[in-house]
N, C-alpha and C. Protein backbone atom coordinates (compact mmCIF):
# COMPACT_ATOMS: atom_id res chain seq x y z
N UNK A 1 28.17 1.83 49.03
CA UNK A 1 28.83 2.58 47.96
C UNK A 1 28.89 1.74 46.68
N UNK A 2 28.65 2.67 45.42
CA UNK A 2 29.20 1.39 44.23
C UNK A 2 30.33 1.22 44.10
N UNK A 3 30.28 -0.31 43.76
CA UNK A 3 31.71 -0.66 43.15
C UNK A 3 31.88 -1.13 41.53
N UNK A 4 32.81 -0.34 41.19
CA UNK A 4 33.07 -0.62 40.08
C UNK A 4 34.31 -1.72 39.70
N UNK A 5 34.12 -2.70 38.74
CA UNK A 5 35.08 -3.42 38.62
C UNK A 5 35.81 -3.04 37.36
N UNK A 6 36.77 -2.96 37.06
CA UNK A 6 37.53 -3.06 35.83
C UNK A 6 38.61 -1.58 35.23
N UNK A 7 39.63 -1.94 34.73
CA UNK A 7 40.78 -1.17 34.36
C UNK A 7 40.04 -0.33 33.65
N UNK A 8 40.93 1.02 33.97
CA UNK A 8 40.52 2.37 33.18
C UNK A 8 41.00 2.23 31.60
N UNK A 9 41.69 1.88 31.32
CA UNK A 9 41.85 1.51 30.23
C UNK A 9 41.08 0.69 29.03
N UNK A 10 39.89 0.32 29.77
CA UNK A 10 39.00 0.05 28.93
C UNK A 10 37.96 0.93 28.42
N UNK A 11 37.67 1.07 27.10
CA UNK A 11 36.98 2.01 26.80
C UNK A 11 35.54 1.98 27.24
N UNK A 12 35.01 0.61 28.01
CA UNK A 12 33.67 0.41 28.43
C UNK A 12 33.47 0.55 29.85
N UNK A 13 34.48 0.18 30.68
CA UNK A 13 35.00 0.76 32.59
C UNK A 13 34.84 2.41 31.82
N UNK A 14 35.44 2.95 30.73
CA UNK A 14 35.54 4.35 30.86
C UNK A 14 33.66 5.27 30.81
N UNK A 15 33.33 4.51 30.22
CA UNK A 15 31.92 4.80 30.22
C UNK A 15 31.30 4.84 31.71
N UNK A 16 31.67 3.94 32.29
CA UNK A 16 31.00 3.82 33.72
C UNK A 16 31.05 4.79 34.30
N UNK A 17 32.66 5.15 34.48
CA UNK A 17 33.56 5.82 35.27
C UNK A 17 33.13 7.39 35.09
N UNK A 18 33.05 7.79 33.72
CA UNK A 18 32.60 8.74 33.67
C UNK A 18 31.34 9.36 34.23
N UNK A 19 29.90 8.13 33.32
CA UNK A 19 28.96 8.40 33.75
C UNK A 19 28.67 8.91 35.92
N UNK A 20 29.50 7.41 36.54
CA UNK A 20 29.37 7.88 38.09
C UNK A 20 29.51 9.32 38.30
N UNK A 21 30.85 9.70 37.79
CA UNK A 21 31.37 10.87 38.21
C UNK A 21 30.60 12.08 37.59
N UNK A 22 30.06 11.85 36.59
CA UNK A 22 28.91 13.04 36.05
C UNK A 22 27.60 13.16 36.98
N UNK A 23 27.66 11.82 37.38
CA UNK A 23 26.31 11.83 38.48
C UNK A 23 26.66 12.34 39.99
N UNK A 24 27.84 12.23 40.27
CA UNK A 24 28.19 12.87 41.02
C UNK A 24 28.03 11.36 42.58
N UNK A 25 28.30 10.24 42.02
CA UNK A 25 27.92 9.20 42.87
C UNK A 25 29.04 8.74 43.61
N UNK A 26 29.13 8.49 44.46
CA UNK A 26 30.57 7.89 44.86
C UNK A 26 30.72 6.14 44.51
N UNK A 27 32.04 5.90 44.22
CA UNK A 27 32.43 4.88 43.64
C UNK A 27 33.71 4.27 44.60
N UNK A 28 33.75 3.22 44.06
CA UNK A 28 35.31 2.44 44.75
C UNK A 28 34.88 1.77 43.48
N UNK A 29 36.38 1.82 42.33
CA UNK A 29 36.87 1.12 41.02
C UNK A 29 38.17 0.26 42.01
N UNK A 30 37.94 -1.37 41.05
CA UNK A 30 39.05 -2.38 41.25
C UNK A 30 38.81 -2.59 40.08
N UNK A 31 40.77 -2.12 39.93
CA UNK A 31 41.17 -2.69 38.35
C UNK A 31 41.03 -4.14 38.59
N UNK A 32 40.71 -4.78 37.11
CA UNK A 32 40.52 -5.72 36.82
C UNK A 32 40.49 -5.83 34.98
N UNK A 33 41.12 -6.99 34.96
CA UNK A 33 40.97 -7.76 33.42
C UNK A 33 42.55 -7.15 32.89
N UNK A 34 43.01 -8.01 31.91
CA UNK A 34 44.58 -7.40 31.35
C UNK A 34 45.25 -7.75 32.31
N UNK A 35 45.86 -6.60 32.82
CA UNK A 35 47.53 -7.28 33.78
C UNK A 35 46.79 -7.58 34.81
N UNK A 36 45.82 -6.90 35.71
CA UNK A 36 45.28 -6.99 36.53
C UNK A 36 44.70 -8.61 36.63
N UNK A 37 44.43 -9.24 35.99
CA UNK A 37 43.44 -10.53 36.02
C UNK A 37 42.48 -10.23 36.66
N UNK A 38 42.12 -11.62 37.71
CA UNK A 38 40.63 -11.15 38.48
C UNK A 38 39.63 -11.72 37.73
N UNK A 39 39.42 -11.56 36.40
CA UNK A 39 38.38 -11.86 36.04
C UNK A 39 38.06 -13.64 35.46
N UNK A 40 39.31 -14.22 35.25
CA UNK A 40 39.12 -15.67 35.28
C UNK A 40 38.96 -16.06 36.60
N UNK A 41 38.67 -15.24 37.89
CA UNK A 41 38.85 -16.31 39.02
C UNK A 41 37.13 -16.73 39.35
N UNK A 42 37.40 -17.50 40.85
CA UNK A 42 35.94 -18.21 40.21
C UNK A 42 34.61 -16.66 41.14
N UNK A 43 35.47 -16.18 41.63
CA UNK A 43 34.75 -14.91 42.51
C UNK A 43 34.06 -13.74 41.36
N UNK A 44 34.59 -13.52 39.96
CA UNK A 44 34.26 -12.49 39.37
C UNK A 44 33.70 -13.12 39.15
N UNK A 45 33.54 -14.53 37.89
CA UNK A 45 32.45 -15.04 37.54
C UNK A 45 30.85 -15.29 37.91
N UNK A 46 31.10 -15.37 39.16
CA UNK A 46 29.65 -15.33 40.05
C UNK A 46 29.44 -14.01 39.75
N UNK A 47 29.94 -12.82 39.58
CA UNK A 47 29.93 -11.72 39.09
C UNK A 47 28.92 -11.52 37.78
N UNK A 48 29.99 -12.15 36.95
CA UNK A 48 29.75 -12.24 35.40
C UNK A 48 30.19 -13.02 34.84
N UNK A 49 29.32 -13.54 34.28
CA UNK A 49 29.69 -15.28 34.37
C UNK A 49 30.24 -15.27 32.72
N UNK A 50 30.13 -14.19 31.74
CA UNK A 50 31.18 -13.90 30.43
C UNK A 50 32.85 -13.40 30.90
N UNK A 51 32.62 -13.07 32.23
CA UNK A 51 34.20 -13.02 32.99
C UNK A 51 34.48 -11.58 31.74
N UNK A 52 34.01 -10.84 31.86
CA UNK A 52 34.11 -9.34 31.27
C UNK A 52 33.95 -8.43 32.03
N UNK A 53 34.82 -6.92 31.84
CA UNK A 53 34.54 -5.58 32.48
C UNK A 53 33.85 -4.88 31.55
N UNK A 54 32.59 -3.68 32.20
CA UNK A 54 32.92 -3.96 33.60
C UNK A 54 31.81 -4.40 34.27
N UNK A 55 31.85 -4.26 35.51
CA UNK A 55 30.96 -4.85 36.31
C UNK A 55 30.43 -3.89 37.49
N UNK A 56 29.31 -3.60 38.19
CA UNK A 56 28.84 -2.94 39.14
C UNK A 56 28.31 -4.07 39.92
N UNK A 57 28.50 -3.14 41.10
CA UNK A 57 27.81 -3.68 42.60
C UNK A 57 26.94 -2.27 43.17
N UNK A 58 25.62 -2.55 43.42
CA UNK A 58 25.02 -1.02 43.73
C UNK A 58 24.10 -2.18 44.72
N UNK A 59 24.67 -2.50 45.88
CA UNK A 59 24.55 -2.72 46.93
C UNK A 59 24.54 -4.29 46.65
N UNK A 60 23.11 -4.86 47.01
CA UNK A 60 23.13 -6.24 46.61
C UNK A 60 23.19 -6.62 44.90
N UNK A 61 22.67 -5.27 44.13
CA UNK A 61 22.64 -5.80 42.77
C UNK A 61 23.68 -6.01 41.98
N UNK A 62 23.61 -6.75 40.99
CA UNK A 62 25.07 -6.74 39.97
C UNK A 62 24.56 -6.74 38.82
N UNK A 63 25.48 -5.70 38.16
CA UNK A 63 25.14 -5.35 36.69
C UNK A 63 26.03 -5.61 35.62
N UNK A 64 26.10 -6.06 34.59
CA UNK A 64 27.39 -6.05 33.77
C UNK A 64 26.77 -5.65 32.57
N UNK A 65 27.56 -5.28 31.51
CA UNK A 65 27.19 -4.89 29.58
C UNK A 65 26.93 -3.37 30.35
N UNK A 66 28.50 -2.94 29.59
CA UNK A 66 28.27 -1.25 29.79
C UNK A 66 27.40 0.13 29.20
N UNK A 67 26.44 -0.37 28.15
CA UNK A 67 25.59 0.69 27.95
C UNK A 67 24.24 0.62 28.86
N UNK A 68 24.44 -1.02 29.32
CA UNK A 68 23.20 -1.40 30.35
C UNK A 68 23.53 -0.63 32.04
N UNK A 69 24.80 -0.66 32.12
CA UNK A 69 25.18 -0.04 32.89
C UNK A 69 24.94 1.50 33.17
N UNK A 70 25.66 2.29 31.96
CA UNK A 70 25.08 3.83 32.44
C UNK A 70 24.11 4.15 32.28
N UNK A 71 22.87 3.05 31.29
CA UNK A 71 21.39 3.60 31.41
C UNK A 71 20.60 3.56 33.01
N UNK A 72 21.60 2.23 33.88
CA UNK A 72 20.99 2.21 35.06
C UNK A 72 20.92 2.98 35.75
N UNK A 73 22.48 3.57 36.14
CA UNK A 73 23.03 4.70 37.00
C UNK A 73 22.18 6.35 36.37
N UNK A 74 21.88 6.47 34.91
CA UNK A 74 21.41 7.63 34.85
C UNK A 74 19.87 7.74 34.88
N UNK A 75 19.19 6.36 35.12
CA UNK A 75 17.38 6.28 35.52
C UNK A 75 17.44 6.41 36.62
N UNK A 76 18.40 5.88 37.72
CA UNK A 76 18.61 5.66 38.96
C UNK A 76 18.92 7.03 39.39
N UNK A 77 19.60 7.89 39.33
CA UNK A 77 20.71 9.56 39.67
C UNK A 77 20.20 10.77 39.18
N UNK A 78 19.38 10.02 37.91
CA UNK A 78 19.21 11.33 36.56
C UNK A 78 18.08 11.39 35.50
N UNK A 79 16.70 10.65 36.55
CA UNK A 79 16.02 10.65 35.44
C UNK A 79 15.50 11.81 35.08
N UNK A 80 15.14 12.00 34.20
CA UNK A 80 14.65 13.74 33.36
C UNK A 80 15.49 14.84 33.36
N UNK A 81 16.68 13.80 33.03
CA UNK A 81 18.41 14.88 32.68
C UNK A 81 19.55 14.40 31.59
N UNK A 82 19.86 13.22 32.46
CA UNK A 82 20.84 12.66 31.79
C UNK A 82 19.91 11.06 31.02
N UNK A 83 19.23 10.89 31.99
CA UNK A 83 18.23 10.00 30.94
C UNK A 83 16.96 10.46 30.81
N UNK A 84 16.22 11.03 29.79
CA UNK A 84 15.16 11.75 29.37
C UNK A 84 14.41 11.09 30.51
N UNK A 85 13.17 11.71 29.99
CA UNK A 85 12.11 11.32 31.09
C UNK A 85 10.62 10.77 29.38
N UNK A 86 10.96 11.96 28.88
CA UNK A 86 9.58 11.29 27.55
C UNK A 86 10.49 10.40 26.74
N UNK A 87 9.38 9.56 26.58
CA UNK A 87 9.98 8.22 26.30
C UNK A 87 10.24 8.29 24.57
N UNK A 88 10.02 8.91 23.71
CA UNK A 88 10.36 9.30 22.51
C UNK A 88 11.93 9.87 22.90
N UNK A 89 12.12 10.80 23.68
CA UNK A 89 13.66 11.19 23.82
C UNK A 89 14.63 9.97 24.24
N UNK A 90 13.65 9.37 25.07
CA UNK A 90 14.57 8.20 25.99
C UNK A 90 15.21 6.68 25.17
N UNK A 91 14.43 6.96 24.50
CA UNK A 91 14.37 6.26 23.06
C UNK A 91 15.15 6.26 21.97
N UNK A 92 15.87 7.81 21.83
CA UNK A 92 16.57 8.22 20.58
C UNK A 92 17.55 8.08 20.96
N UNK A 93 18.08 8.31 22.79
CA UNK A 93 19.14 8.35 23.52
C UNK A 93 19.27 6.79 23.59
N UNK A 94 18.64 5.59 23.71
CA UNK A 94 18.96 4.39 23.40
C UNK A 94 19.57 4.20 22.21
N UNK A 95 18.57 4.48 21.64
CA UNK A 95 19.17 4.15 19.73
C UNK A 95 20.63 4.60 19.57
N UNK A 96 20.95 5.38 19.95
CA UNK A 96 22.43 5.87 19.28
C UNK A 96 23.63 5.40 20.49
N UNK A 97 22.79 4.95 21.39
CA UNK A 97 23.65 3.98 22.21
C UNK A 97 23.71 2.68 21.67
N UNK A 98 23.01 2.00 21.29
CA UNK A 98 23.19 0.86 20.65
C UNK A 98 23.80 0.64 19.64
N UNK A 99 23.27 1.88 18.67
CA UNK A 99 24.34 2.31 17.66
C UNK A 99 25.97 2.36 17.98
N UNK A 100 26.21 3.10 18.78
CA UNK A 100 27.53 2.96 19.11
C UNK A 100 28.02 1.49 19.55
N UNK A 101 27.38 0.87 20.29
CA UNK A 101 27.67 -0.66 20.34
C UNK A 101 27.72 -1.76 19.21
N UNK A 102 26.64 -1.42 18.90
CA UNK A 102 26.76 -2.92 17.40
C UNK A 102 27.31 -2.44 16.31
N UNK A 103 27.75 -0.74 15.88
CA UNK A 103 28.37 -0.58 14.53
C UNK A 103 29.26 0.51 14.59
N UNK A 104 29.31 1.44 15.56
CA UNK A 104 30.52 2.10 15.58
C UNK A 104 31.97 1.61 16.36
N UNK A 105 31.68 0.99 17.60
CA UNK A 105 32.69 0.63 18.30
C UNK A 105 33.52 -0.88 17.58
N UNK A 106 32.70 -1.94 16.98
CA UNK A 106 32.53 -2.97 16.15
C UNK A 106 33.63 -2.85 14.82
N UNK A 107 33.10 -1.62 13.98
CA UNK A 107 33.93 -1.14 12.74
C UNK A 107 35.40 -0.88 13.25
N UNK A 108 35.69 -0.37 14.32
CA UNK A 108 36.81 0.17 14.22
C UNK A 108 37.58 -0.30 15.28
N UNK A 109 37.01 -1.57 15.73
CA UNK A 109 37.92 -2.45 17.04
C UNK A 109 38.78 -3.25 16.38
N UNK A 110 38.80 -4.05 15.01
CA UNK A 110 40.78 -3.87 14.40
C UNK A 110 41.44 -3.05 14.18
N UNK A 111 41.44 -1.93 13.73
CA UNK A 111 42.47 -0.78 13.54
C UNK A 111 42.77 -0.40 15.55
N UNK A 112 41.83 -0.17 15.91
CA UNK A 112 42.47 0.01 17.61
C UNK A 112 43.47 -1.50 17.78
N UNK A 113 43.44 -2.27 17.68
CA UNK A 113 43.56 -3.30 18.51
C UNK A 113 45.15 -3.82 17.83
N UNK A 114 45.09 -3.76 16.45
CA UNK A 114 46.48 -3.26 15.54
C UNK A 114 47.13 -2.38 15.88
N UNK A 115 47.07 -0.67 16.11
CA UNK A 115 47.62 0.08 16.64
C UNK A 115 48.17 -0.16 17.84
N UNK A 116 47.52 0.04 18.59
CA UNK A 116 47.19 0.21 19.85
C UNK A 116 48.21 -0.96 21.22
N UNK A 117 47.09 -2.55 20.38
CA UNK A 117 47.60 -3.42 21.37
C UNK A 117 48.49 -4.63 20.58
N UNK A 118 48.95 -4.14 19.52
CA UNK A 118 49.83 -5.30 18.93
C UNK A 118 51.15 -4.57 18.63
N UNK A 119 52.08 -5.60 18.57
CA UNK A 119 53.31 -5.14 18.50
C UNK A 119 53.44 -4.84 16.93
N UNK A 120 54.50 -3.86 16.69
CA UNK A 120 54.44 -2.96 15.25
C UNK A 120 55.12 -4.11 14.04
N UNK A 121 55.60 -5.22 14.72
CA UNK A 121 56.20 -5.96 13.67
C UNK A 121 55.16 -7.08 13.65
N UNK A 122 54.07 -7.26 14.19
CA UNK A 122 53.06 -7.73 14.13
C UNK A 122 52.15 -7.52 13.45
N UNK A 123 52.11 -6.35 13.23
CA UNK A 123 50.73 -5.91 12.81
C UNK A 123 50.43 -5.83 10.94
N UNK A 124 49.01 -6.11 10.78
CA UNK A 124 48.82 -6.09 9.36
C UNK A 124 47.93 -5.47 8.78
N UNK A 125 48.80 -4.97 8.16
CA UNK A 125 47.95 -3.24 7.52
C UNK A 125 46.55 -3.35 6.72
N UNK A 126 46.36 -4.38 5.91
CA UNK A 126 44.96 -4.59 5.48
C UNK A 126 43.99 -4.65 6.68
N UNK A 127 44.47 -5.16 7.48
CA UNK A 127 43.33 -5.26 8.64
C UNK A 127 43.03 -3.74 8.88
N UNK A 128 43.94 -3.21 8.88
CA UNK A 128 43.94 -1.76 9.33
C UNK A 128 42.83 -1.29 8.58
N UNK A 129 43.38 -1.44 7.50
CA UNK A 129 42.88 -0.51 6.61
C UNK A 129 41.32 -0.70 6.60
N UNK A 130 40.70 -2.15 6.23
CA UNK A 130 39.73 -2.79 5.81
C UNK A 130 38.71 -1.97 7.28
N UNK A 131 39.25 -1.62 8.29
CA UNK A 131 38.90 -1.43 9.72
C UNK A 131 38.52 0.19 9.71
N UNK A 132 39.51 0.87 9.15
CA UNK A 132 39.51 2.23 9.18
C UNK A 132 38.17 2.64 7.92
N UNK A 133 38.17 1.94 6.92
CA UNK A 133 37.63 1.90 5.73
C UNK A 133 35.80 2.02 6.30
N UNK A 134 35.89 1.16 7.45
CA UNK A 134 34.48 0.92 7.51
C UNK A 134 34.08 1.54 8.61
N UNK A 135 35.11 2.19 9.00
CA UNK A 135 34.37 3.23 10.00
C UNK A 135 33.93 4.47 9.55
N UNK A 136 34.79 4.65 8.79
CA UNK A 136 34.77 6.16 7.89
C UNK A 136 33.28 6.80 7.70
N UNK A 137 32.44 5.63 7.41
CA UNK A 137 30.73 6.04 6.56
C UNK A 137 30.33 6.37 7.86
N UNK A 138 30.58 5.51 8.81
CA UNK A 138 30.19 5.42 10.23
C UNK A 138 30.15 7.07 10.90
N UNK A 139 31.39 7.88 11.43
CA UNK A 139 31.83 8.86 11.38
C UNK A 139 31.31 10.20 10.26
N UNK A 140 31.36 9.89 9.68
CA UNK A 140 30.55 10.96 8.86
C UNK A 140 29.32 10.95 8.92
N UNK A 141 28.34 9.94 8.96
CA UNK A 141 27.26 9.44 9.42
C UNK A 141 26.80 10.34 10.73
N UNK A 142 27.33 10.51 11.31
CA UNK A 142 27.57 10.79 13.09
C UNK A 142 28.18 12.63 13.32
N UNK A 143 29.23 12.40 12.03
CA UNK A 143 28.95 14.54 11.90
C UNK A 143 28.26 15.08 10.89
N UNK A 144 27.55 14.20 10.40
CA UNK A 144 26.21 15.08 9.38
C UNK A 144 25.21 14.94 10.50
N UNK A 145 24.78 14.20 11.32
CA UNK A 145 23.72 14.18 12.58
C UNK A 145 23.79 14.92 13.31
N UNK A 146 25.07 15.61 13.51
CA UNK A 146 25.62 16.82 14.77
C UNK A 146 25.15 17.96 14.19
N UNK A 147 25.09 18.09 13.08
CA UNK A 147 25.13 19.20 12.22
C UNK A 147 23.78 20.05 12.68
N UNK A 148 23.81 21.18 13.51
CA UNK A 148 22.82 21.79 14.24
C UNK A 148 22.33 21.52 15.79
N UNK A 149 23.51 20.20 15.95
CA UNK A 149 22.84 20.02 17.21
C UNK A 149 23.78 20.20 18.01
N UNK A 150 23.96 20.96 19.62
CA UNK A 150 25.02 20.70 20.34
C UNK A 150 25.33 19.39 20.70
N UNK A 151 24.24 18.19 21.27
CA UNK A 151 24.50 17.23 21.92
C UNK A 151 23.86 15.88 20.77
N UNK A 152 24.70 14.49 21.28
CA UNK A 152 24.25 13.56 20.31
C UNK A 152 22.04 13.54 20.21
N UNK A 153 21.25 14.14 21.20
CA UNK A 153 19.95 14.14 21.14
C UNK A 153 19.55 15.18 21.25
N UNK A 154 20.41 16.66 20.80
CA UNK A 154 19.56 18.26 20.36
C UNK A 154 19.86 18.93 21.07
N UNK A 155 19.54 19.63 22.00
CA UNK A 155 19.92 20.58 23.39
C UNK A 155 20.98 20.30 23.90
N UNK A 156 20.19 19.43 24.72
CA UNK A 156 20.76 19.38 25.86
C UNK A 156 21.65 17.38 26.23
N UNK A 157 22.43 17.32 27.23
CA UNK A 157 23.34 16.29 27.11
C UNK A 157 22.63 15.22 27.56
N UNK A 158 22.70 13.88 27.32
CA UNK A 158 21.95 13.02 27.71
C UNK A 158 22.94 11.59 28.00
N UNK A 159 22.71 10.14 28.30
CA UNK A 159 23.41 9.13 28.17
C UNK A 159 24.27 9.11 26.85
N UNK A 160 23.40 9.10 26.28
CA UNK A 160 23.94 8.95 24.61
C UNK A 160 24.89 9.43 24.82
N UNK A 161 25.60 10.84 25.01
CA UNK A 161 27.36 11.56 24.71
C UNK A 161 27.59 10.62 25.69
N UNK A 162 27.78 10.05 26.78
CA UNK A 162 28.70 9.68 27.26
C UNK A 162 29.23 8.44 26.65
N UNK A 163 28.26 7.33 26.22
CA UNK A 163 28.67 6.18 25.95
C UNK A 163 29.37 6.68 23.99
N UNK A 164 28.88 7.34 23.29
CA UNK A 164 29.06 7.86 22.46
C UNK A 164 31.29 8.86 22.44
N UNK A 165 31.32 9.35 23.52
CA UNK A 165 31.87 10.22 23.81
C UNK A 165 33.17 9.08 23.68
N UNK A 166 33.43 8.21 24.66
CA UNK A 166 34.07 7.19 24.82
C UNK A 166 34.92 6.18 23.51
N UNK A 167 33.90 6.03 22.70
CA UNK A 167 34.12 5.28 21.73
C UNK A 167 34.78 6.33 20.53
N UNK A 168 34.33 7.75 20.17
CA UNK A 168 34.96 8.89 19.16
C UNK A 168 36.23 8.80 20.16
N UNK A 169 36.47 9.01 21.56
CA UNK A 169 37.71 9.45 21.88
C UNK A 169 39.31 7.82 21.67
N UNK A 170 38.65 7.18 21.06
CA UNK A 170 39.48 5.81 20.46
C UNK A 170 39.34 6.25 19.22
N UNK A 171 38.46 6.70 18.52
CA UNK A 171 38.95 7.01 17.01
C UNK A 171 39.53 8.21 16.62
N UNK A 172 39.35 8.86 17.45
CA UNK A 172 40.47 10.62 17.71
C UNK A 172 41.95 9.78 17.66
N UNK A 173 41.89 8.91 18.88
CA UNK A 173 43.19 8.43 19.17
C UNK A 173 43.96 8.00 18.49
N UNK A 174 43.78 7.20 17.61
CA UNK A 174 44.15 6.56 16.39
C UNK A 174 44.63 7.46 15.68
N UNK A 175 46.53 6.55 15.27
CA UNK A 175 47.55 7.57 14.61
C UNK A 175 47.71 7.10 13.45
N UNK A 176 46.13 7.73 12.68
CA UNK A 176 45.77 8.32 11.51
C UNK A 176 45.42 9.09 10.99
N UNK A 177 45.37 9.47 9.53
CA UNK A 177 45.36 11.05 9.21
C UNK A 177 43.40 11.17 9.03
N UNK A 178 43.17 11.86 10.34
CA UNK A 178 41.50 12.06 10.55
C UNK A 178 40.65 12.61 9.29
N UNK A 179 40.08 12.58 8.96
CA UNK A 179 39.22 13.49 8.03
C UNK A 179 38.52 15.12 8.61
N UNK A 180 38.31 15.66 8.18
CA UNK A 180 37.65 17.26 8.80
C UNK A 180 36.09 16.77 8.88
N UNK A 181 35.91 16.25 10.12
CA UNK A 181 34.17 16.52 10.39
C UNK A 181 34.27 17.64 11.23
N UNK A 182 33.85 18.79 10.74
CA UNK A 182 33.97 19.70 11.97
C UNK A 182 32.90 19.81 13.14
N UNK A 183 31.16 19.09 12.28
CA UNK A 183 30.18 19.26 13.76
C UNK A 183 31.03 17.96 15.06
N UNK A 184 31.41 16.38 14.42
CA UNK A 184 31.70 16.27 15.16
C UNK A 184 33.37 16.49 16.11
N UNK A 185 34.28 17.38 15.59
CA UNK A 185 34.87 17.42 16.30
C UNK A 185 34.59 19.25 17.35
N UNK A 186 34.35 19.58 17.27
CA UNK A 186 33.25 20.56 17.99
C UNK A 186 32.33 20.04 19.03
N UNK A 187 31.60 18.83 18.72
CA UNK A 187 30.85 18.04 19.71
C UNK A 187 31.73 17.78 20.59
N UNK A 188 32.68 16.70 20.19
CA UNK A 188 33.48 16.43 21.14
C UNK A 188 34.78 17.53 22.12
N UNK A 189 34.59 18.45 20.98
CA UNK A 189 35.71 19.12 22.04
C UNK A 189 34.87 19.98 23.54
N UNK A 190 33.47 19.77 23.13
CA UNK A 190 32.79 20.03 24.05
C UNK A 190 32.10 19.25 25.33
N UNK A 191 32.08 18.06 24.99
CA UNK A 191 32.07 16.99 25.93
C UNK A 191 33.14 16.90 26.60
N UNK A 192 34.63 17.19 25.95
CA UNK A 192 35.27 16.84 26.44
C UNK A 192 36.27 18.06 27.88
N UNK A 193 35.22 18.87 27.63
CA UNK A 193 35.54 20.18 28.54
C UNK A 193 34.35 19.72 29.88
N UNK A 194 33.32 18.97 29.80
CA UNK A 194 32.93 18.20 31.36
C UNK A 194 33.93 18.01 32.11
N UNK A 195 34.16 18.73 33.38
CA UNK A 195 34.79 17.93 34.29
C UNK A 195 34.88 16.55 34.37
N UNK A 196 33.75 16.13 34.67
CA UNK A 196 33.30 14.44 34.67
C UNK A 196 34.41 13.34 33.15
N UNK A 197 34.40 13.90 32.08
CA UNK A 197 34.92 13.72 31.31
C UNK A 197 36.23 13.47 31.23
N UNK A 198 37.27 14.81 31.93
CA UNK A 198 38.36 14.86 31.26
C UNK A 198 39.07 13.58 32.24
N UNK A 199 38.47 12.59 33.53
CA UNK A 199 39.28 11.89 33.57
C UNK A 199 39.34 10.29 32.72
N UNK A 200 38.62 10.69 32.33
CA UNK A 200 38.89 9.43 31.01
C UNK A 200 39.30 9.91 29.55
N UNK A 201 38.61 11.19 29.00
CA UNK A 201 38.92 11.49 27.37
C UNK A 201 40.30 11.97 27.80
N UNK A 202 40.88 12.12 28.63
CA UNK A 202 42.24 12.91 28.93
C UNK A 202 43.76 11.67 28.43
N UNK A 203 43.10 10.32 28.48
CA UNK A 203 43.57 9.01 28.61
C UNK A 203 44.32 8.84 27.66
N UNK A 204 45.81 8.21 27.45
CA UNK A 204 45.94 8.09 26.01
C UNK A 204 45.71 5.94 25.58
N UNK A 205 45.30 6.07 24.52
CA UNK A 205 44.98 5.21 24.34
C UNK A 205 45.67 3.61 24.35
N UNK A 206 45.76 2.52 25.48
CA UNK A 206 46.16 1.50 25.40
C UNK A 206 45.40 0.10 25.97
């Protein structure tokens, strides 16, 4: 069976978590990292030796870096569905996964991390701001692209919404006054009606 390592509360375990359950795979999740620990001991490290969630076990193999993760599980469960099969599609569904890794999730991990995980007499609002500021192009960027399409790659749903899906449902979260993208909040209110989905976008954010 796979095992998944790491707290639901992470927005990158939530990617996993989802993806399994869209695939319909069976799992055993051990929280790990935050209150949980686990991950400084010397057993995860042989794991993952950056001592980060999350982490898979799909029998003898071990996988860690979560967009590397659900591309595995959906070549492995889902190829010519959830991971295209022509490699021009499979391709576009990378790109906007990576995208979401190096510049959407990136821009807007101080304003989460201010909100979210610092105490309110702690926290400092330029960061905020400077954080929110640079996600903004990001986000609009992302509902002028929706604009005609149901899913982040045209039709039909692919990797991309999920790892995609994950990271908008932290900037939904955020108790700030949103702007009106309406393709993407339409996208998402539609991802977020997957079964597979609602046990993570359902989450409130900590």
């Amino acid at each position: 069976m796979l095992r998944i390592w790491g707290r639901l509360s992470s927005v990158n375990v939530q990617k996993v978590v989802w993806c399994a359950d869209e695939l319909g795979c069976p799992y055993e999740r051990i929280d790990a990292g935050r209150q949980f620990g686990i991950v400084g001991t010397d057993e995860f490290r042989r794991l993952n030796p950056n001592r980060q969630i999350p982490v898979i076990e799909d029998g003898e193999f071990v996988l860690w870096e979560s967009n590397a993760i659900v591309r595995y599980l959906c070549t492995k469960h889902a190829f010519g569905d959830l991971c295209p099969e022509p490699l021009t599609e499979r391709a576009d569904a990378d790109r906007w996964m990576d995208w979401q890794a190096t510049e959407l999730s990136p821009a807007m991990s101080k304003a989460f991390m201010q909100w979210i995980r610092t105490p309110a007499h702690e926290r400092e609002p330029a960061l905020i701001e400077a954080s929110v500021q640079a996600t903004l192009p990001l986000v609009r960027l992302l509902d002028e692209h929706l604009d005609g399409r149901r899913f982040i790659c045209g039709t039909r749903m692919t990797m991309a919404d999920i790892s995609m899906g994950c990271a908008v449902h932290r900037w939904f979260g955020l108790p700030i006054e949103h702007e009106a993208l309406p393709n993407l909040v339409a996208w998402y209110r539609r991802v977020s009606e997957r079964p597979a989905a609602r046990a993570v976008l359902t989450l409130p954010l900590q």
